[in-house]
C-alpha atoms as a PDB file:
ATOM      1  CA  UNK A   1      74.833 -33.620   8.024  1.00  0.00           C
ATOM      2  CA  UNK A   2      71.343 -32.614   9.780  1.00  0.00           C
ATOM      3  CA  UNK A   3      68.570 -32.884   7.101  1.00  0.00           C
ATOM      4  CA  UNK A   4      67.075 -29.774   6.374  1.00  0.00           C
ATOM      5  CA  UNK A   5      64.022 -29.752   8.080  1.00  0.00           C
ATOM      6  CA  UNK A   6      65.978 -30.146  11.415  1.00  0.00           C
ATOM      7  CA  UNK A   7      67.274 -26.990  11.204  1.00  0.00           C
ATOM      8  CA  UNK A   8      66.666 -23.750  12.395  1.00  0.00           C
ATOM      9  CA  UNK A   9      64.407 -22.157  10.225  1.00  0.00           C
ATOM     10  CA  UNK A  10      65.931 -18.511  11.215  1.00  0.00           C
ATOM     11  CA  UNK A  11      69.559 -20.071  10.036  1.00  0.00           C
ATOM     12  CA  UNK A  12      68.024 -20.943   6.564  1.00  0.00           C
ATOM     13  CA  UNK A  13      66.457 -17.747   6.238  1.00  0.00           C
ATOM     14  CA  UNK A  14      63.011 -19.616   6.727  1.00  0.00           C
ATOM     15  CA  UNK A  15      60.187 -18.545   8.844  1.00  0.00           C
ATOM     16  CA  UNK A  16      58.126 -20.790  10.706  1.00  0.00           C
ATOM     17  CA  UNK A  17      54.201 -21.193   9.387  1.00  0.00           C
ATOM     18  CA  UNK A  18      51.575 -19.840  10.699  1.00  0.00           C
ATOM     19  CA  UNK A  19      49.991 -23.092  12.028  1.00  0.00           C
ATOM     20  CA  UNK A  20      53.068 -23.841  13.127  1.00  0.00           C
ATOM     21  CA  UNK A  21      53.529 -21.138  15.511  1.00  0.00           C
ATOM     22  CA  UNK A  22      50.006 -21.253  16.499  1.00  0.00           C
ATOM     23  CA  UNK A  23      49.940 -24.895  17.291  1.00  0.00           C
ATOM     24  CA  UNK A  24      53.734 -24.017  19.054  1.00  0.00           C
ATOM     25  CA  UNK A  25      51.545 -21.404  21.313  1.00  0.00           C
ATOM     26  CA  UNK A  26      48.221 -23.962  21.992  1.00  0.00           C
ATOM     27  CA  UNK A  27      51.145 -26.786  22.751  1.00  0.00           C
ATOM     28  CA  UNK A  28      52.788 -24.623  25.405  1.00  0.00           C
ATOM     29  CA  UNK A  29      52.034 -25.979  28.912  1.00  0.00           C
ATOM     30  CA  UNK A  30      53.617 -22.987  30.474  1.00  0.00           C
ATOM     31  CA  UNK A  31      50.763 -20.647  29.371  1.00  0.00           C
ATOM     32  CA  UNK A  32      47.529 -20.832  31.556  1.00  0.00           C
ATOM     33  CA  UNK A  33      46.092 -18.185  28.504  1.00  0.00           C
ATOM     34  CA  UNK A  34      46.742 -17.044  25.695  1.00  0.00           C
ATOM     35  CA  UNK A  35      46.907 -13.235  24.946  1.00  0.00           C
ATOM     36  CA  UNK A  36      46.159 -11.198  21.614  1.00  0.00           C
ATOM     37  CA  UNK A  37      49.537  -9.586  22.961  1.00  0.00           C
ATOM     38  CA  UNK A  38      50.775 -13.048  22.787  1.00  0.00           C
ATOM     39  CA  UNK A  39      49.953 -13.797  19.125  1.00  0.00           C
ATOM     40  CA  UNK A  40      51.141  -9.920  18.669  1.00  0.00           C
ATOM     41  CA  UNK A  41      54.755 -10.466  19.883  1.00  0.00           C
ATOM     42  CA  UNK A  42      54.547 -14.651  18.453  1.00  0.00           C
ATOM     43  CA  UNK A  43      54.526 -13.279  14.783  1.00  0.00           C
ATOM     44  CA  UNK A  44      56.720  -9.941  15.023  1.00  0.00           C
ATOM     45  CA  UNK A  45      56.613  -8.541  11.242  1.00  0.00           C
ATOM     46  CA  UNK A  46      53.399 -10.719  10.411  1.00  0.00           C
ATOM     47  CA  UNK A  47      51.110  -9.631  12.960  1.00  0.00           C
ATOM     48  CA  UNK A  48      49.066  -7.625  10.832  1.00  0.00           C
ATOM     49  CA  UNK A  49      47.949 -10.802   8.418  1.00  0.00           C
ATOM     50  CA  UNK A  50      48.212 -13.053  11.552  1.00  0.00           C
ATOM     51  CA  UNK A  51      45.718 -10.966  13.616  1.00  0.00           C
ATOM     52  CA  UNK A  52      43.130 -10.261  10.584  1.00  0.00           C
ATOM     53  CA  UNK A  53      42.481 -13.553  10.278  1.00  0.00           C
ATOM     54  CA  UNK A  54      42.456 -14.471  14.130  1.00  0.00           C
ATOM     55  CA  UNK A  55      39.723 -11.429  14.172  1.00  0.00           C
ATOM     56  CA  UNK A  56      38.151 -12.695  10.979  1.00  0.00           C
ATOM     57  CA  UNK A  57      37.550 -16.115  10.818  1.00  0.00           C
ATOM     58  CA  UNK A  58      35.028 -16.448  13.519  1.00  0.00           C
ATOM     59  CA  UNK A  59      32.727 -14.939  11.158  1.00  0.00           C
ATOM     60  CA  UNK A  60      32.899 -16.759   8.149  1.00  0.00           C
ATOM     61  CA  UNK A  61      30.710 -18.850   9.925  1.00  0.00           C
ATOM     62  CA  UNK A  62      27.287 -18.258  11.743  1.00  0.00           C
ATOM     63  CA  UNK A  63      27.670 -16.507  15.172  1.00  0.00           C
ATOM     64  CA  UNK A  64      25.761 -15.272  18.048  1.00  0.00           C
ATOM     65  CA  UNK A  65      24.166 -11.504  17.662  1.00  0.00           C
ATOM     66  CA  UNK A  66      26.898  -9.254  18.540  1.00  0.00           C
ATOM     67  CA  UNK A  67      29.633 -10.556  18.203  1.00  0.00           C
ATOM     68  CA  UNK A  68      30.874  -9.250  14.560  1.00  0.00           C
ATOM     69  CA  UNK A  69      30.693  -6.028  16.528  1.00  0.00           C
ATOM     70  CA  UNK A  70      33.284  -7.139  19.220  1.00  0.00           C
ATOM     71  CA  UNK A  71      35.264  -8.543  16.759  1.00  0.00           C
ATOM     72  CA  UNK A  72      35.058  -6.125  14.090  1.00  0.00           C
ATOM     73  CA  UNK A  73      36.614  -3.392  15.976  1.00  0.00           C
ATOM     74  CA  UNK A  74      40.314  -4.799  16.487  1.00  0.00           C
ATOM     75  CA  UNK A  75      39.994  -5.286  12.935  1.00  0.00           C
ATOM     76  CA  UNK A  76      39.060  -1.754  12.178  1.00  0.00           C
ATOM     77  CA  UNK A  77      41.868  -0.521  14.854  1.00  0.00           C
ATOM     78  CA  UNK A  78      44.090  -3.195  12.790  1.00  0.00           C
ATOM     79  CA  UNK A  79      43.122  -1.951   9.139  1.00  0.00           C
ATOM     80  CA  UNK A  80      43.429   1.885  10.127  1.00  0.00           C
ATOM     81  CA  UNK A  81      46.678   1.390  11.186  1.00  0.00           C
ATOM     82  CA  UNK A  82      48.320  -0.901   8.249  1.00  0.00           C
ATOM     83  CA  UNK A  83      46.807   1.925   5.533  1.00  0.00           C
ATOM     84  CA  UNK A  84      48.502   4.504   7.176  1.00  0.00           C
ATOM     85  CA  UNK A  85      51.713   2.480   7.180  1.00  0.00           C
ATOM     86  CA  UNK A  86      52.281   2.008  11.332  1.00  0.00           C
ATOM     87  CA  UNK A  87      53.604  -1.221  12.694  1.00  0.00           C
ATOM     88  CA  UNK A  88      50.681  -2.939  14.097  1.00  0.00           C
ATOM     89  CA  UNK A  89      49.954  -1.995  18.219  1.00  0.00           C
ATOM     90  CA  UNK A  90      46.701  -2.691  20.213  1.00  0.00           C
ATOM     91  CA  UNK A  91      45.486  -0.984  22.986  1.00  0.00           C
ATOM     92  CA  UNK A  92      46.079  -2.521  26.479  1.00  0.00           C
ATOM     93  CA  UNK A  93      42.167  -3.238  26.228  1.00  0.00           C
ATOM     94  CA  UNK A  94      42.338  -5.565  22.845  1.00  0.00           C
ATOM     95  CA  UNK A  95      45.913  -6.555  23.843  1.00  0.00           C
ATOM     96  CA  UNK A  96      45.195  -7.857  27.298  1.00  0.00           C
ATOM     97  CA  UNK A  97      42.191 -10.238  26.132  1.00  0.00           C
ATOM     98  CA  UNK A  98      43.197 -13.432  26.891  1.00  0.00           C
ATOM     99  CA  UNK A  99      41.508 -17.306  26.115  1.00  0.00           C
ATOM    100  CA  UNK A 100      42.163 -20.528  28.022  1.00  0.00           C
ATOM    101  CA  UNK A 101      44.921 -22.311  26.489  1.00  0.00           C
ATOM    102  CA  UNK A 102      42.994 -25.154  26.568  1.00  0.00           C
ATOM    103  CA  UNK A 103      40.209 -23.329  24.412  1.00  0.00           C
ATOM    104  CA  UNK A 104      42.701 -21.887  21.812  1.00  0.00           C
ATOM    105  CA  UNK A 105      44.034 -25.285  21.413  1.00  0.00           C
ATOM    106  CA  UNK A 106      40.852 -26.502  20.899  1.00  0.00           C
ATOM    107  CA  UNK A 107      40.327 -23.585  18.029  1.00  0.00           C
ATOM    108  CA  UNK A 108      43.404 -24.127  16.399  1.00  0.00           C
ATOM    109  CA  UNK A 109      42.434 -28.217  16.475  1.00  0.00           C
ATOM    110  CA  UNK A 110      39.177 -26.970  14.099  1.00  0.00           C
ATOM    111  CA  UNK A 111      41.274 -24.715  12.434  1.00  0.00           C
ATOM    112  CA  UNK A 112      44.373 -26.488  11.247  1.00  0.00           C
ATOM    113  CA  UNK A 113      43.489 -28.292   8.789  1.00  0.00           C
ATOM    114  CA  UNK A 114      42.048 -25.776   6.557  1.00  0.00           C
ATOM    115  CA  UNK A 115      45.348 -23.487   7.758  1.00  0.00           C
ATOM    116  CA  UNK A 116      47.509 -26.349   6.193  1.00  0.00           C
ATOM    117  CA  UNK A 117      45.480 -26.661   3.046  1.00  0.00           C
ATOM    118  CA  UNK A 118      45.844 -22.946   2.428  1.00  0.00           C
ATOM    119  CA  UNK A 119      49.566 -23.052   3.368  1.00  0.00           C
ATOM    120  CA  UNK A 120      50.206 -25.701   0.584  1.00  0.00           C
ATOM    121  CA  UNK A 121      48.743 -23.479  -1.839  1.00  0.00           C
ATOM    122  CA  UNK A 122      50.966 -19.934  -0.739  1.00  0.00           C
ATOM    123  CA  UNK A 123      54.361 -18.810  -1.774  1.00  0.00           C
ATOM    124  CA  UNK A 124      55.580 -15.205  -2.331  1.00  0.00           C
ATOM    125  CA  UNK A 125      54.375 -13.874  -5.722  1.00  0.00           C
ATOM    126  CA  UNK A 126      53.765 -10.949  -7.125  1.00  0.00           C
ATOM    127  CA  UNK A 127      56.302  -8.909  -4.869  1.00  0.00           C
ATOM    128  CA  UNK A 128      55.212  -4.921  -5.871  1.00  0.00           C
ATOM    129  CA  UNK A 129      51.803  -5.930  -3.525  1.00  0.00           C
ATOM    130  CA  UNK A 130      53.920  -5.834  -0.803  1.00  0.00           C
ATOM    131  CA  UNK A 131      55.763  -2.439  -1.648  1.00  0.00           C
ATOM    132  CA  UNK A 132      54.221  -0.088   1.140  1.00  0.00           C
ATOM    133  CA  UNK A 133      52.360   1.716  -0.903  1.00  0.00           C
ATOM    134  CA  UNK A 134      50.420  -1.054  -1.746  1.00  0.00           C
ATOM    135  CA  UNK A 135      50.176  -2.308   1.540  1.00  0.00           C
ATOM    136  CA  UNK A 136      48.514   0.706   2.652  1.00  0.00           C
ATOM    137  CA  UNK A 137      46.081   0.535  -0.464  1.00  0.00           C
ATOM    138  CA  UNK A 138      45.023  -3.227   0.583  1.00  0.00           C
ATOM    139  CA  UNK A 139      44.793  -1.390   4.191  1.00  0.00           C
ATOM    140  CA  UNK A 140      41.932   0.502   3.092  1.00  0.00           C
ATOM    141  CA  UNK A 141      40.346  -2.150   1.177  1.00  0.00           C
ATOM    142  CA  UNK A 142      40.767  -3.978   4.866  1.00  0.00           C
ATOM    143  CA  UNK A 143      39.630  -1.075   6.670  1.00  0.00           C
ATOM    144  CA  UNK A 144      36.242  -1.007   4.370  1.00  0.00           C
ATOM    145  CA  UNK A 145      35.544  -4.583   4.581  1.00  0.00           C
ATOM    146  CA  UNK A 146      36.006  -4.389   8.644  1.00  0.00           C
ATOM    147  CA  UNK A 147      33.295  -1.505   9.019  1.00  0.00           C
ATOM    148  CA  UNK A 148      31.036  -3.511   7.269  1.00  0.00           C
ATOM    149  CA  UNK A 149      31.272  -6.277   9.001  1.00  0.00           C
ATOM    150  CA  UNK A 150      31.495  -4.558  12.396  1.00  0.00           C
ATOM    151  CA  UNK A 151      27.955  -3.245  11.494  1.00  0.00           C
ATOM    152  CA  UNK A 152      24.886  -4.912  12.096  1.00  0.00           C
ATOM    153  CA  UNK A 153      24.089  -5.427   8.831  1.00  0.00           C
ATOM    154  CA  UNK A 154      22.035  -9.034   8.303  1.00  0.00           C
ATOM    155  CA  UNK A 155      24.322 -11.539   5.817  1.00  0.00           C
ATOM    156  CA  UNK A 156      26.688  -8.889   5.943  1.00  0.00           C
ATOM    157  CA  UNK A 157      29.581 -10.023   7.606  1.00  0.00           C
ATOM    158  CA  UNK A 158      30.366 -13.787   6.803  1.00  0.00           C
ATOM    159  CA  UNK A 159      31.510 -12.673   3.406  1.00  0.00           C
ATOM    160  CA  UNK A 160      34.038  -9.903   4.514  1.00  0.00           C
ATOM    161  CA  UNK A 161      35.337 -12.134   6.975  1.00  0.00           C
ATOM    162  CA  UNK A 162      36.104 -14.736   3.908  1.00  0.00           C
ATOM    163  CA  UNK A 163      37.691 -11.707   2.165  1.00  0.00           C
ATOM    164  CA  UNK A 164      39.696 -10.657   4.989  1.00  0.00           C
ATOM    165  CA  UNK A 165      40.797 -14.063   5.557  1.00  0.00           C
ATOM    166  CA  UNK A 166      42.137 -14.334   1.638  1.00  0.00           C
ATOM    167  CA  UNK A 167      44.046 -11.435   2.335  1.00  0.00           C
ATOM    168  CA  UNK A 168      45.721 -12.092   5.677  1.00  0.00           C
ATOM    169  CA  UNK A 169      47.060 -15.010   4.269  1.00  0.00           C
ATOM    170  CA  UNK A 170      47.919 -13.550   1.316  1.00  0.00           C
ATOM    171  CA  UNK A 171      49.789 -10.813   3.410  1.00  0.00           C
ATOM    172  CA  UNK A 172      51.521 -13.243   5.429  1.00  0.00           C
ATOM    173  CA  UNK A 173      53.188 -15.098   2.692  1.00  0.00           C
ATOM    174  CA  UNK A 174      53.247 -11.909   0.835  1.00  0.00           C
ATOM    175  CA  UNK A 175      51.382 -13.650  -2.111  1.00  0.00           C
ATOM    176  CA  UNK A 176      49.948 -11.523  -4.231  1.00  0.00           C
ATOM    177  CA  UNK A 177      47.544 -13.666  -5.531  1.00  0.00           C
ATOM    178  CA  UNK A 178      46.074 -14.379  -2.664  1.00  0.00           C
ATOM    179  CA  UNK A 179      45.857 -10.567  -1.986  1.00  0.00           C
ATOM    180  CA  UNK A 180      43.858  -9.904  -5.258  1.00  0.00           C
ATOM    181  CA  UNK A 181      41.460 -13.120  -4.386  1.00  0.00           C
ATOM    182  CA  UNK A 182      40.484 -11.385  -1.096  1.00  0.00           C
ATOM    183  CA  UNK A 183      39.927  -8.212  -2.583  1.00  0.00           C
ATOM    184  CA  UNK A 184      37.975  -9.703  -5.439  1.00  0.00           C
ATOM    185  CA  UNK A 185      35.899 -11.259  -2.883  1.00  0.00           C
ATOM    186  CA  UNK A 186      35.485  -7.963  -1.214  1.00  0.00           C
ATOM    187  CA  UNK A 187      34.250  -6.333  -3.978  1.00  0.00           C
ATOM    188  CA  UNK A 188      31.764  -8.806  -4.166  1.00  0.00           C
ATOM    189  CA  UNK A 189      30.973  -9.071  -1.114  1.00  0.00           C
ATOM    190  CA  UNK A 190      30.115  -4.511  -1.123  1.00  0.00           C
ATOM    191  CA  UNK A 191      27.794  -5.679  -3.758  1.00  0.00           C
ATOM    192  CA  UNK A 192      26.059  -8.506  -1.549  1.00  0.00           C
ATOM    193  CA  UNK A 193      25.880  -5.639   1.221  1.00  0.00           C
ATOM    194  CA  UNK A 194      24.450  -3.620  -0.663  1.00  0.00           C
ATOM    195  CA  UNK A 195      21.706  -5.641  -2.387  1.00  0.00           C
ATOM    196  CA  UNK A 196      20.612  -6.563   1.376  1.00  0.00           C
ATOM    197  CA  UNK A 197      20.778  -2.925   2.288  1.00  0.00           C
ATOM    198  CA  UNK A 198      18.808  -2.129  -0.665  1.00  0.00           C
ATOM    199  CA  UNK A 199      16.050  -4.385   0.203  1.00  0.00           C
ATOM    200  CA  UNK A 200      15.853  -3.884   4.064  1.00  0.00           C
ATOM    201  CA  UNK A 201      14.923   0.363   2.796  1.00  0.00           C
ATOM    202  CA  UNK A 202      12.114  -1.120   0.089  1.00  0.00           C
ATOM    203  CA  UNK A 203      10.747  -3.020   2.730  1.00  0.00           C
ATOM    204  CA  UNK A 204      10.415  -0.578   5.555  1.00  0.00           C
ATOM    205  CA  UNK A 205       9.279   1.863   3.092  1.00  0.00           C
ATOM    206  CA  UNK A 206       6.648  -0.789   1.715  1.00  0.00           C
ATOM    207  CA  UNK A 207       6.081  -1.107   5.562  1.00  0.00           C
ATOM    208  CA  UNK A 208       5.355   2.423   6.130  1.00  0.00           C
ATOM    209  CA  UNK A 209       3.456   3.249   3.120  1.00  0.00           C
ATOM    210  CA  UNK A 210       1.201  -0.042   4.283  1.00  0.00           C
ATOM    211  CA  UNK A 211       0.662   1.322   7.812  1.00  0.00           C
ATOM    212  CA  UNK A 212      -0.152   4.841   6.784  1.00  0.00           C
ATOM    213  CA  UNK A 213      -2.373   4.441   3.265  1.00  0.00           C
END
């Protein structure tokens, strides 16, 4: 008899990882690019945690000016439409932006490992998170934490992205505690936003009062 990991995952009543079907995608010589509408139709009923943390993890680290805004609004167009409980779409305009193949695999190269670690650590717990009326709660948590970090706010969007991150996965492997790590870290990182906010006002009205005394 086959051993089970030769087997068709879909005959088991197994899905296939995330890294896997990312690294299935980057291995794929047919492809010249690779699509958001690509990764859309790739993970069918998982898009939605898939595609947060495609959007997302590019800022967990340091990036050029800018580009938390590019990024931030599939994630708000994403977030808006998984808390009002609509299968995920993307305008032709998100949908039709496309990478080299060779550049996603080189992505997904930088990426995998971490994707593993995080995969060994999953499973499905906690299943009344991922009743839809949760799922549209943890939408709005996503939607808040994508605004934020669409803005231009200094500091302010490497520690959404983690958030949103925590939660796509958690979403994807419909583990809820996961899902309550990300929004813990959201909540956290509301407060970091908001000490920065707090200061950038003092000092411009420090600034002012300095310029006009």
């Amino acid at each position: 008899m086959p051993d089970d990991d030769d087997m068709d995952p879909t005959a088991t009543g197994r899905q296939d990882s995330f890294s896997t079907i990312l690294r299935r995608l980057a291995e794929d010589e047919a492809r010249t690019r690779i699509a958001v509408a690509d990764l859309l139709e790739a993970m069918k009923d998982r898009a939605f945690g898939a595609l947060l943390f495609i959007f997302a993890m590019p800022n967990t680290i340091p990036t050029p000016p800018g580009t938390s805004a590019i990024l931030g609004i599939p994630l708000v167009f994403l977030s808006l439409q998984m808390a009002l409980g609509q299968t995920p779409w993307l305008p032709k305009v998100i949908a039709g932006r496309s990478m080299l193949r060779t550049d996603f695999a080189a992505m997904i190269d930088r990426a995998s490992p971490w994707i593993i670690k995080a995969e060994r650590m999953l499973k499905p717990r906690y299943p009344a998170l991922s009743q839809p009326a949760m799922e549209r709660l943890i939408g709005v948590i996503c939607l808040v934490l994508s605004i934020i970090l669409a803005l231009p706010i200094p500091l302010g969007n490497m520690l959404p992205a983690v958030a949103l991150c925590v939660m796509a996965f958690g979403i994807l492997e419909k583990d809820g505690v996961w899902v309550v790590l990300g929004v813990l870290i959201g909540i956290a990182s509301l407060f970091l936003v908001a000490g920065v906010l707090y200061a950038i006002v003092k000092a411009l009205i420090f600034f002012a009062a300095s310029i006009f005394a």
